[in-house]
C-alpha atoms as a PDB file:
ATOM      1  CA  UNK A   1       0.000   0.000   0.000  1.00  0.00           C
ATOM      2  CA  UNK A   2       1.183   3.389  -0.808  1.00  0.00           C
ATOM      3  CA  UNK A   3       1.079   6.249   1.452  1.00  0.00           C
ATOM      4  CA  UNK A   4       0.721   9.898   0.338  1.00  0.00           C
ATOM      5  CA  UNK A   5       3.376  12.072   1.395  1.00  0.00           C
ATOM      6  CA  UNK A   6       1.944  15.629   1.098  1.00  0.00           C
ATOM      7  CA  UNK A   7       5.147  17.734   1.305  1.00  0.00           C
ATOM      8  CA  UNK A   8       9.092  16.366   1.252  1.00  0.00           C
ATOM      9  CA  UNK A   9      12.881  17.870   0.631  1.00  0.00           C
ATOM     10  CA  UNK A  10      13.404  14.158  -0.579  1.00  0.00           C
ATOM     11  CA  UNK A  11      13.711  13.922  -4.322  1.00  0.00           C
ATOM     12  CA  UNK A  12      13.981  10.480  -4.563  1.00  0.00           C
ATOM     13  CA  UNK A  13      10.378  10.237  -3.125  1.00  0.00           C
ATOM     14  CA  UNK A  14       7.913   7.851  -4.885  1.00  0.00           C
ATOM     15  CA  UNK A  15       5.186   8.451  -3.821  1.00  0.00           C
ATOM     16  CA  UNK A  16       4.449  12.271  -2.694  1.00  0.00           C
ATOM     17  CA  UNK A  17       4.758  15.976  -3.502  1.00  0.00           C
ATOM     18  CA  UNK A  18       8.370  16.967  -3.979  1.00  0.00           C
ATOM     19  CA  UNK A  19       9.139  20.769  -3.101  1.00  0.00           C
ATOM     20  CA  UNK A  20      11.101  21.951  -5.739  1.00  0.00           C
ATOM     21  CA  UNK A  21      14.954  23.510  -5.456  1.00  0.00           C
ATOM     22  CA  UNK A  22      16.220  25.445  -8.186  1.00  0.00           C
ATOM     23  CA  UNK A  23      18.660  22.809  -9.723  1.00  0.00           C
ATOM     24  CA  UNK A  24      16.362  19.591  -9.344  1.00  0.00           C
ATOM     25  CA  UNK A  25      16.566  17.222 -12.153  1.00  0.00           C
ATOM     26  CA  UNK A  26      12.531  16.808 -13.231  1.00  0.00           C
ATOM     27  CA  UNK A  27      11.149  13.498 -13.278  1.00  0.00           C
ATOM     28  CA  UNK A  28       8.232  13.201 -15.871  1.00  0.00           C
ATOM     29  CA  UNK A  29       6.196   9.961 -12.999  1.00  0.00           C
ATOM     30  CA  UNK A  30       7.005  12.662 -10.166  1.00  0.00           C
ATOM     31  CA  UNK A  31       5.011  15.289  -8.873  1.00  0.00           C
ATOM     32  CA  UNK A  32       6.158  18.825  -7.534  1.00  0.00           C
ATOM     33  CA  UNK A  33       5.224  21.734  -6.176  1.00  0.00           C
ATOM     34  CA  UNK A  34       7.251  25.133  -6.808  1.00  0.00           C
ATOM     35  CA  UNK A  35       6.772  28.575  -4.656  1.00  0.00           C
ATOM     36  CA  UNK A  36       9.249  31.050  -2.919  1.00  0.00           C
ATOM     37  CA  UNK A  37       9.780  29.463   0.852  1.00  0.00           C
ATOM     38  CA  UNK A  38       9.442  32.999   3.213  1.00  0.00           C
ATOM     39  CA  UNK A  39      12.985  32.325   4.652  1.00  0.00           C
ATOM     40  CA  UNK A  40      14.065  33.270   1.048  1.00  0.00           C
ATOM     41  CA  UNK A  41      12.118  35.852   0.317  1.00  0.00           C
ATOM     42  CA  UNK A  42      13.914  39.493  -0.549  1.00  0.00           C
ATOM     43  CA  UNK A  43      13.409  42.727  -1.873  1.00  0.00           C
ATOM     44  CA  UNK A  44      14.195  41.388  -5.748  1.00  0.00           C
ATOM     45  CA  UNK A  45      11.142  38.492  -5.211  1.00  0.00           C
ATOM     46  CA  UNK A  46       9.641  40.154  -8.290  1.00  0.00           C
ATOM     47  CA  UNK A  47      12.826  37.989 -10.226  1.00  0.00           C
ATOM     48  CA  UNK A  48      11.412  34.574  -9.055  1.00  0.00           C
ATOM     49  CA  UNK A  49       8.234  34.563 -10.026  1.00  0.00           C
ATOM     50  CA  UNK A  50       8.419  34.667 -13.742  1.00  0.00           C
ATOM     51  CA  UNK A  51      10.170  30.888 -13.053  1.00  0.00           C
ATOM     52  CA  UNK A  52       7.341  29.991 -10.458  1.00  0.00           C
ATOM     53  CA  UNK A  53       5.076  30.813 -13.344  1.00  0.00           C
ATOM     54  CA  UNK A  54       6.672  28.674 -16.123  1.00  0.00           C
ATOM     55  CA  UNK A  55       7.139  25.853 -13.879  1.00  0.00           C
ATOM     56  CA  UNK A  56       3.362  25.711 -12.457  1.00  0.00           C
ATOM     57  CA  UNK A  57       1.934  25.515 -15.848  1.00  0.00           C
ATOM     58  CA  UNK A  58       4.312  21.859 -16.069  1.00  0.00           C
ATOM     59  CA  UNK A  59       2.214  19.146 -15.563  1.00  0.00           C
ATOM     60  CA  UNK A  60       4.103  17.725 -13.237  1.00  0.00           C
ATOM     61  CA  UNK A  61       3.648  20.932 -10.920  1.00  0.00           C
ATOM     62  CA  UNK A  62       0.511  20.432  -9.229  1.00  0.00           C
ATOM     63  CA  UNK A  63       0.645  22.542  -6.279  1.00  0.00           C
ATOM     64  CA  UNK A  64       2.157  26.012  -5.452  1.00  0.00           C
ATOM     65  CA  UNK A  65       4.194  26.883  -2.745  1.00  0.00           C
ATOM     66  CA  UNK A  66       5.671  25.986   0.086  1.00  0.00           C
ATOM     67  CA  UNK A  67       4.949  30.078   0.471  1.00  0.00           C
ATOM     68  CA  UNK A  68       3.589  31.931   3.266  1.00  0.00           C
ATOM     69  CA  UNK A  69       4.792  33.600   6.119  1.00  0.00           C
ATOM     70  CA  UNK A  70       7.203  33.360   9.149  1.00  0.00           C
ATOM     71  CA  UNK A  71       8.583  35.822  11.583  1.00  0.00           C
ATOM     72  CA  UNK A  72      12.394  34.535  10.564  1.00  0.00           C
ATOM     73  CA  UNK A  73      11.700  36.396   7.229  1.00  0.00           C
ATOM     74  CA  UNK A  74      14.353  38.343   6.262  1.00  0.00           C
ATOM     75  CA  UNK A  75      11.711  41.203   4.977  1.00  0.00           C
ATOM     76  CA  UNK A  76       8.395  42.767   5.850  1.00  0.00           C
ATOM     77  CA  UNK A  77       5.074  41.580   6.817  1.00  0.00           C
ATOM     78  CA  UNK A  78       3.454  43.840   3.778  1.00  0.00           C
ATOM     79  CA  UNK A  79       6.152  42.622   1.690  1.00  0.00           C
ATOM     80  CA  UNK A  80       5.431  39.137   2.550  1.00  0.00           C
ATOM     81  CA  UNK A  81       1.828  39.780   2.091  1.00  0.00           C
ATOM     82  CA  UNK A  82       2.660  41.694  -1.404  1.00  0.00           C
ATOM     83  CA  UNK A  83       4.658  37.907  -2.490  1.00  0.00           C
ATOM     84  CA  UNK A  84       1.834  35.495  -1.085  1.00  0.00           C
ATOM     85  CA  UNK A  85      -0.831  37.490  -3.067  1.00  0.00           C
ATOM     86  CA  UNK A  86       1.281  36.798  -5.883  1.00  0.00           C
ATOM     87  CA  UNK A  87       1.085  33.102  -5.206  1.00  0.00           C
ATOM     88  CA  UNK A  88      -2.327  33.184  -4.815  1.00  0.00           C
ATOM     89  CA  UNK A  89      -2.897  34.447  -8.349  1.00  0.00           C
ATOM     90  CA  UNK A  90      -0.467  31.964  -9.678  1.00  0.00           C
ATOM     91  CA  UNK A  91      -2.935  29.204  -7.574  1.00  0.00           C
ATOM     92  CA  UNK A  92      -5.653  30.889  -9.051  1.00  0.00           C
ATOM     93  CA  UNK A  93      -4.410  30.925 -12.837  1.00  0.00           C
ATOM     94  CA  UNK A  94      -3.256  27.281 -12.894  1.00  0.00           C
ATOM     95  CA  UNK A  95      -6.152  25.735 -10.519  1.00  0.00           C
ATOM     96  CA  UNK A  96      -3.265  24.260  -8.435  1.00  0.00           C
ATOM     97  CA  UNK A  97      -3.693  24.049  -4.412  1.00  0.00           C
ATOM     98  CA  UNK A  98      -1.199  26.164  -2.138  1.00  0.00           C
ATOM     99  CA  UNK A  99       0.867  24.679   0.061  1.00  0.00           C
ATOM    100  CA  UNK A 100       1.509  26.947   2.879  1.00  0.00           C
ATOM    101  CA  UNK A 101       4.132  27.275   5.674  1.00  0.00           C
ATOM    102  CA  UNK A 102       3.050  29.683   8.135  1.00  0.00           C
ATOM    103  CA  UNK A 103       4.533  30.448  12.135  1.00  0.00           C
ATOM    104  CA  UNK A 104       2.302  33.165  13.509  1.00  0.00           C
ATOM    105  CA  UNK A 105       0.723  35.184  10.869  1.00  0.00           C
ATOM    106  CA  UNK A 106      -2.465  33.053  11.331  1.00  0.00           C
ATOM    107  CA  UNK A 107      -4.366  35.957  11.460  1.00  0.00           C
ATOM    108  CA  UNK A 108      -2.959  37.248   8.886  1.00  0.00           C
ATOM    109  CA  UNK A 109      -3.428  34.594   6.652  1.00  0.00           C
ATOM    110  CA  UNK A 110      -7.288  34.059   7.648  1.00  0.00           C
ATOM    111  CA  UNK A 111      -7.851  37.338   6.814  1.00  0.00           C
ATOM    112  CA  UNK A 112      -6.184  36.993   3.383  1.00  0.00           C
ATOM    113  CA  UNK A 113      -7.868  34.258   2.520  1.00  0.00           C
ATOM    114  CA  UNK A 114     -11.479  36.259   3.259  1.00  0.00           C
ATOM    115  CA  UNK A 115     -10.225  38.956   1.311  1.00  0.00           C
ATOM    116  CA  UNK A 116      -9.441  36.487  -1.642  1.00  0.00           C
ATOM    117  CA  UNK A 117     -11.806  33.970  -1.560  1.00  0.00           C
ATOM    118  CA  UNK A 118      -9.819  31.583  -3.310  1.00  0.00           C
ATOM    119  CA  UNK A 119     -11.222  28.980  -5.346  1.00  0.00           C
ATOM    120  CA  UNK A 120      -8.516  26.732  -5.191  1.00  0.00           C
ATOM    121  CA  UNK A 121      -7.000  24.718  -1.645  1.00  0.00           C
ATOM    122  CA  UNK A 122      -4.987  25.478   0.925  1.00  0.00           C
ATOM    123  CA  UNK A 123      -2.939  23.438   2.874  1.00  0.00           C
ATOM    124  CA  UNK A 124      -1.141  24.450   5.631  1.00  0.00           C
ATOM    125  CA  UNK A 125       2.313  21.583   5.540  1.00  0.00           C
ATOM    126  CA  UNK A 126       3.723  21.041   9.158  1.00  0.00           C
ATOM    127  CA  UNK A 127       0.880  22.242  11.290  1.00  0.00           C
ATOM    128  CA  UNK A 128       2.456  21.822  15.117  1.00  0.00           C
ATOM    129  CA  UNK A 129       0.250  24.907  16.733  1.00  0.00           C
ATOM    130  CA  UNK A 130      -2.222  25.422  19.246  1.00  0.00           C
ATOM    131  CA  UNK A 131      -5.795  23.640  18.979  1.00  0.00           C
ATOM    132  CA  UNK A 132      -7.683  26.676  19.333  1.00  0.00           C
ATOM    133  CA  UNK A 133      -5.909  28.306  15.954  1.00  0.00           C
ATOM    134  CA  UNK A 134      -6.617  24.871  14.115  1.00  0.00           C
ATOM    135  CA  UNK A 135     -10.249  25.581  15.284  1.00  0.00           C
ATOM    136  CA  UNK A 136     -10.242  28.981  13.753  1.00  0.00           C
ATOM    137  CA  UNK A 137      -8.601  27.780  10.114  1.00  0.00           C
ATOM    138  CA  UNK A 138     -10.981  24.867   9.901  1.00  0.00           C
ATOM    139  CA  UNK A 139     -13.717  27.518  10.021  1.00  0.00           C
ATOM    140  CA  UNK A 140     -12.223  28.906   6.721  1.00  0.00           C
ATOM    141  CA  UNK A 141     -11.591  25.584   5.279  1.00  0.00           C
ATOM    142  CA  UNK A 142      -8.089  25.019   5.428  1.00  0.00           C
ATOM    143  CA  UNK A 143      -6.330  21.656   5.177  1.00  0.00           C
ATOM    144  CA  UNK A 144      -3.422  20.782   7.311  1.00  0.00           C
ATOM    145  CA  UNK A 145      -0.408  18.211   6.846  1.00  0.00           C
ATOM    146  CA  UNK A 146       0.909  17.221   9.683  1.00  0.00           C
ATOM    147  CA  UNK A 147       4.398  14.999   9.879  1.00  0.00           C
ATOM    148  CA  UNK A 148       6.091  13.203  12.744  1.00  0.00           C
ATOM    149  CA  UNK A 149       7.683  15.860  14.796  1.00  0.00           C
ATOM    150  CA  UNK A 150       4.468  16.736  16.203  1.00  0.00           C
ATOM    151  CA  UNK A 151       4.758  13.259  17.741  1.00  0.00           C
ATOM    152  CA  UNK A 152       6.862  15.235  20.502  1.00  0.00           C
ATOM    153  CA  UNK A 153       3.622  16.027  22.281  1.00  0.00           C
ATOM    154  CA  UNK A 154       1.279  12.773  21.666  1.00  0.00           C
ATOM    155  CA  UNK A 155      -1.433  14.159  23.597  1.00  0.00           C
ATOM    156  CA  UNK A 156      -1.574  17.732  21.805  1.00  0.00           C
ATOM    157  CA  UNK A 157      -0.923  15.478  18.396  1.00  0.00           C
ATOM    158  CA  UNK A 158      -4.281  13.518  19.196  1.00  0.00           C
ATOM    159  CA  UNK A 159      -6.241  16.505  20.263  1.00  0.00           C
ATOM    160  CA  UNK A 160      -5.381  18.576  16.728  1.00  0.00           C
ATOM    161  CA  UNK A 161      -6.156  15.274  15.062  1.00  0.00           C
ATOM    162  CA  UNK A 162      -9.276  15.023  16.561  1.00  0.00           C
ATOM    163  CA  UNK A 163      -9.944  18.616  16.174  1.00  0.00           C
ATOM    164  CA  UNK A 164      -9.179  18.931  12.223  1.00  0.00           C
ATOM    165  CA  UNK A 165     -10.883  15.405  11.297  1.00  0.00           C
ATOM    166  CA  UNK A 166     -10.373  13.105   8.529  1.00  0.00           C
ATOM    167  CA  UNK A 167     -11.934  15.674   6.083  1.00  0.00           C
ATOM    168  CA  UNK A 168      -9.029  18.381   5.670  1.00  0.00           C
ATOM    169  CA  UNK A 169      -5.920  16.007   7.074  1.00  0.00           C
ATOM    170  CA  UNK A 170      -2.384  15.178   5.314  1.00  0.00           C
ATOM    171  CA  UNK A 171       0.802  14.015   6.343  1.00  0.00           C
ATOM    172  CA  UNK A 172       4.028  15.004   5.026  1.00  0.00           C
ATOM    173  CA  UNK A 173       7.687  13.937   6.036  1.00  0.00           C
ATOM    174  CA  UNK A 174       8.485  17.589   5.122  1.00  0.00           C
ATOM    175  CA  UNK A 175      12.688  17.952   5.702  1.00  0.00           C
ATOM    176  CA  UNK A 176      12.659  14.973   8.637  1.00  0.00           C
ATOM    177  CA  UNK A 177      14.403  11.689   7.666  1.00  0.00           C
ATOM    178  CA  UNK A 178      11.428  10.031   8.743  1.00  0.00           C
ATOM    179  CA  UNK A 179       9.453   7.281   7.541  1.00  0.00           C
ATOM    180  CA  UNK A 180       5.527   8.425   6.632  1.00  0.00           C
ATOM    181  CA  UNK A 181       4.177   5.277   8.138  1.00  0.00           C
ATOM    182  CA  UNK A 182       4.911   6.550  11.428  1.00  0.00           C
ATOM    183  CA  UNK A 183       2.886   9.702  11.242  1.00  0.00           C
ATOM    184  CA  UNK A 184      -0.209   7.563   9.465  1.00  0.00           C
ATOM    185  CA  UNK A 185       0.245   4.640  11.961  1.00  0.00           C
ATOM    186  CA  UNK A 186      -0.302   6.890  15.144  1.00  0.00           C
ATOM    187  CA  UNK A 187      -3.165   8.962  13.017  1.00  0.00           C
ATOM    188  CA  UNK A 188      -4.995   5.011  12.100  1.00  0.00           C
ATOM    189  CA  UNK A 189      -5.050   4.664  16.224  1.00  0.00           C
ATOM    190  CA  UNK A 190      -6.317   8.323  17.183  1.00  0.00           C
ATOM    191  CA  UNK A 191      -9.271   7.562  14.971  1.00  0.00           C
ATOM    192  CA  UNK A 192      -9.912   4.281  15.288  1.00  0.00           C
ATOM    193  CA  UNK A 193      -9.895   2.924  11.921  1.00  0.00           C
ATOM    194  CA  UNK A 194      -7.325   0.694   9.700  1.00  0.00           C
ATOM    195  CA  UNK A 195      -4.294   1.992   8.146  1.00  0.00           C
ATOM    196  CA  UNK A 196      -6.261   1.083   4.967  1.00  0.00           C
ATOM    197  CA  UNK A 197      -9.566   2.853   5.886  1.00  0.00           C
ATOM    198  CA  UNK A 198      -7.100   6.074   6.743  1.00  0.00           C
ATOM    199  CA  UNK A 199      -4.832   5.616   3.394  1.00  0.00           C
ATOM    200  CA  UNK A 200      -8.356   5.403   1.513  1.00  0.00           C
ATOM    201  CA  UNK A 201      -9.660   8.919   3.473  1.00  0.00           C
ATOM    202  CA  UNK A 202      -6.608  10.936   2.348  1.00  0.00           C
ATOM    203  CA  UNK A 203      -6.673   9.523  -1.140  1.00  0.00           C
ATOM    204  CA  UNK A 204     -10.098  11.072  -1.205  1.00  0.00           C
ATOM    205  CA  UNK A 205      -8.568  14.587  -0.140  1.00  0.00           C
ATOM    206  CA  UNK A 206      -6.428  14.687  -2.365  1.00  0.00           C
ATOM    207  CA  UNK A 207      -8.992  14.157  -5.430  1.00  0.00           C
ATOM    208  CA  UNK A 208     -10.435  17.216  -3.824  1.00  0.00           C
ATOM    209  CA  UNK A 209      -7.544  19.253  -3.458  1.00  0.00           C
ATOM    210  CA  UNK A 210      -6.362  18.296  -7.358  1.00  0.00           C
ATOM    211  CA  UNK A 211      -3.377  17.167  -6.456  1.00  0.00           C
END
């Protein structure tokens, strides 16, 4: 049985979404997904994007990001703002989900996504924060992937499990040298149901999310 893996560093993965590096050989059977990550985002982003766009009309780029927001970035709030929007649109253009990496602009990113109303996904990759901000996304329909480090805490890890449901769930390995069975093993126990019956629920989000 193969298991999704929503977001990796690993380009030798299988079976998952690959976050593409500038420099990555392209495999034709793999699938990527291509966006500025905030970390690297600078006052010449406007350079980058012309790429992001050629590469997200590939059909072998089916999502766009990681992108978002972090408080490590080495600019702006409004100019990280200014460079999601310009994600979005890409998202928007190509009907591709966004994969988004986000530490403590939740608010910020809610509100965007009001503002926006996005047709397409979004998925928020490595989700490790409190319950009561997973409460508030859910109520704007975000997805989440979560991946093994939030395994740190099992107790918090079953509450936001329990708290985002099987409808809006992924699990990624993201950079962790991890396996994804691990993540989707302890997720099959939370709910109660086979690793099968779990494999089979994400397979379903995915056909929602187009990926």
């Amino acid at each position: 049985m193969k298991l999704f893996n929503l977001h990796t560093h690993n380009p030798n993965e299988e079976y998952g979404l690959i976050n593409h590096m500038q420099g990555l050989f392209l495999n034709d059977e793999k699938k990527y997904s291509v966006g500025i990550h905030p970390w690297n985002y600078s006052e010449n982003w406007n350079n980058q994007i012309g790429r992001i766009k050629d590469l997200a009309r590939l059909n072998n780029f089916v999502a766009i990001g990681e992108t978002g927001f972090d408080s490590k970035s080495p600019v702006s709030i409004e100019v990280q703002k200014d460079i999601f929007k310009k994600h979005i649109v890409i998202s928007e253009e190509t009907k591709k989900p966004m994969i988004i990496h986000c530490v403590k602009f939740f608010n910020e990113l809610i509100q965007l996504k009001k503002e926006v109303k996005p047709r397409q996904a979004w998925i928020i990759h490595g989700f490790r924060s409190k319950v009561s901000i997973a409460e508030d996304l859910i109520k704007h329909d975000f997805y989440f992937s979560l991946n093994e480090g939030l395994l740190q805490d099992q107790d918090k890890a079953k509450q936001l499990l329990l708290t985002i449901g099987l409808e809006h769930l992924f699990f990624e390995t993201d950079d962790l040298s991890t396996d994804i069975q691990n993540i989707y093993n302890f997720a099959s126990k939370v709910f109660d149901i086979s690793l099968e019956k779990l494999n089979q629920e994400i397979e379903k989000n995915l056909i929602k999310c187009r990926i």
